[in-house]
Protein backbone atom coordinates (compact mmCIF):
# COMPACT_ATOMS: atom_id res chain seq x y z
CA UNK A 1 -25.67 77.39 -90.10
CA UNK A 2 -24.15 74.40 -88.84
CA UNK A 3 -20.64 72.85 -90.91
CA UNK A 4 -19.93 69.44 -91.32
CA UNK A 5 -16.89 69.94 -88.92
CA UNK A 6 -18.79 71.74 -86.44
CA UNK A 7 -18.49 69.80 -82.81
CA UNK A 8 -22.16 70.02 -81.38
CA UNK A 9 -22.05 71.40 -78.13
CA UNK A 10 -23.46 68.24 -76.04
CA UNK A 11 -20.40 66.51 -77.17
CA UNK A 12 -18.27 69.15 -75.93
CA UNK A 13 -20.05 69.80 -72.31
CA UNK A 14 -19.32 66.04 -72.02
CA UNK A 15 -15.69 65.49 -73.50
CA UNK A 16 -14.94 68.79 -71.44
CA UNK A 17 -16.48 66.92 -68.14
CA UNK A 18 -14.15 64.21 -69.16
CA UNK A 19 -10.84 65.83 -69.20
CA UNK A 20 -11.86 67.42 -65.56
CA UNK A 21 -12.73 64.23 -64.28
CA UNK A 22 -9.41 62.56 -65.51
CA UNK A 23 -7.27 65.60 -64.57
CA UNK A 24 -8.50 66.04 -61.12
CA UNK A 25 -7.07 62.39 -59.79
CA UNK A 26 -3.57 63.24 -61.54
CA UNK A 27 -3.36 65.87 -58.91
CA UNK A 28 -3.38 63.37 -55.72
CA UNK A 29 -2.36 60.13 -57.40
CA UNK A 30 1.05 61.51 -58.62
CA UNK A 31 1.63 63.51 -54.95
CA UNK A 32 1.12 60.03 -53.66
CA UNK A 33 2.91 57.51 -56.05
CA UNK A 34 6.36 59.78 -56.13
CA UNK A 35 6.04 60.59 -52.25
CA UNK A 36 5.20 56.75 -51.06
CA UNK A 37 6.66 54.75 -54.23
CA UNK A 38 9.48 57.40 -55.82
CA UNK A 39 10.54 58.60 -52.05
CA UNK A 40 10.43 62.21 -53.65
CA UNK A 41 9.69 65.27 -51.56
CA UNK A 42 5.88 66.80 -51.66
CA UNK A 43 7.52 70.05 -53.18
CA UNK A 44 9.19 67.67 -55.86
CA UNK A 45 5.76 66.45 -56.49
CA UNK A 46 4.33 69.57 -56.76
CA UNK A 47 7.14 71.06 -58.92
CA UNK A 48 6.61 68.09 -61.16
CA UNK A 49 2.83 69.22 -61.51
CA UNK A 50 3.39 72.31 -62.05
CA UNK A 51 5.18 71.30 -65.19
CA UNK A 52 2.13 69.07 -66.07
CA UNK A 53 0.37 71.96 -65.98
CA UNK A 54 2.09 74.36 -67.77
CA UNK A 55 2.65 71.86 -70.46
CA UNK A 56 -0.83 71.32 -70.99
CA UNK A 57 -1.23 75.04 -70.87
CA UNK A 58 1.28 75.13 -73.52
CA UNK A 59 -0.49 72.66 -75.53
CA UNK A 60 -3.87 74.07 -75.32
CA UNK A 61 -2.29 76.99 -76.42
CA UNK A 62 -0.60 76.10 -79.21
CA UNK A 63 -3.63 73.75 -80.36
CA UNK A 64 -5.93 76.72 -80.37
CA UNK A 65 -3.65 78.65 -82.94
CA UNK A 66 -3.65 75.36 -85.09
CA UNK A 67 -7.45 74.56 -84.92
CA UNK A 68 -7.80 77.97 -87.12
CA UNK A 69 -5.11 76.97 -89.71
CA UNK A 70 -6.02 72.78 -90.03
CA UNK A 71 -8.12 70.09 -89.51
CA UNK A 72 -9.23 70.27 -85.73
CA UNK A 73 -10.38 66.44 -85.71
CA UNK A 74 -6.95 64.78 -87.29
CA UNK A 75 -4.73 67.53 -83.95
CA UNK A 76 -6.97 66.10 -81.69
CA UNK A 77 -7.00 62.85 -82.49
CA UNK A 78 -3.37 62.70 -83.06
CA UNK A 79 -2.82 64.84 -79.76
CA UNK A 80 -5.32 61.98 -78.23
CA UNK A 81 -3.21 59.19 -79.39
CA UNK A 82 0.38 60.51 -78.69
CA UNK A 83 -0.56 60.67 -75.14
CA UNK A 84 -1.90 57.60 -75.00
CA UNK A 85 0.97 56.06 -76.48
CA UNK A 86 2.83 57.86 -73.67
CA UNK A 87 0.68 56.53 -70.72
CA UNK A 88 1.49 53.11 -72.11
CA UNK A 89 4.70 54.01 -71.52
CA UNK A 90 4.90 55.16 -68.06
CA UNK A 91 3.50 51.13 -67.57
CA UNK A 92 7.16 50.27 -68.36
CA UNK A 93 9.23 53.29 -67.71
CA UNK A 94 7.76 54.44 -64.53
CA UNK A 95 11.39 55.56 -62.01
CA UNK A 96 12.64 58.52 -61.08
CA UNK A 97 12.86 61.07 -63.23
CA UNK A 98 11.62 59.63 -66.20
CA UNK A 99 8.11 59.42 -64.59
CA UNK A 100 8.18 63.67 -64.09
CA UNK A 101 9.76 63.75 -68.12
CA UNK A 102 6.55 61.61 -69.38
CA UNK A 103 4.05 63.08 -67.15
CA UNK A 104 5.23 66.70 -68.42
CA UNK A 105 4.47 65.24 -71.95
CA UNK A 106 1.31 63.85 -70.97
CA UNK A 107 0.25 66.78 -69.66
CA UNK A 108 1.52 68.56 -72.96
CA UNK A 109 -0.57 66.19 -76.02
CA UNK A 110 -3.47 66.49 -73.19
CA UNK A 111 -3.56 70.31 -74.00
CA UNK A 112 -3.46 69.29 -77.53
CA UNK A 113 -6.03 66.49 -77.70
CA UNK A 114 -8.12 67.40 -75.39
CA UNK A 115 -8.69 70.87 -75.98
């Protein structure tokens, strides 16, 4: 028996393929911009995605032990819009080191809206 807050699982398969999609060019796009545009080392770039990653390990995380205790649709949607607000951000703020502080809370409200 299916609830009314029940995600089907079509939509999932495809906000799932989504998220891949999108995370798989932050990978080379941020090695590039902070070792071309930044002039940051290749291991900074890849200790700066290794905090993306752990943040949105982080947030998945701690989103799954919410989903059971509140509404999944309002963490997801609010995780969904805090890093969007975020990305709109980077537009303005976009130098070194603010650019590895934003992307690590990206990568964070990712985990939790996306998830």
């Amino acid at each position: 028996m299916q609830t009314k807050s029940a995600v089907k699982l079509k939509w999932l398969l495809i906000s799932m393929f989504i998220s891949s999609l999108g995370n798989s060019f932050v990978w080379p796009l941020t090695t590039i911009y902070m070792h071309e545009q930044l002039h940051e080392t290749l291991t900074m770039s890849g200790i700066v995605l290794l905090f993306y990653s752990g943040a949105n390990v982080v947030g998945s995380y701690l989103s799954g032990n919410l989903f059971d205790r509140h509404n999944p649709h309002w963490l997801l949607f609010g995780g969904t819009v805090v890093a969007t607000i975020i990305i709109a951000l980077l537009i303005f703020f976009n130098g070194w080191p603010i650019y590895a502080v934003l992307l690590t809370m990206i990568g964070f409200f990712i985990g939790i809206g996306l998830r």
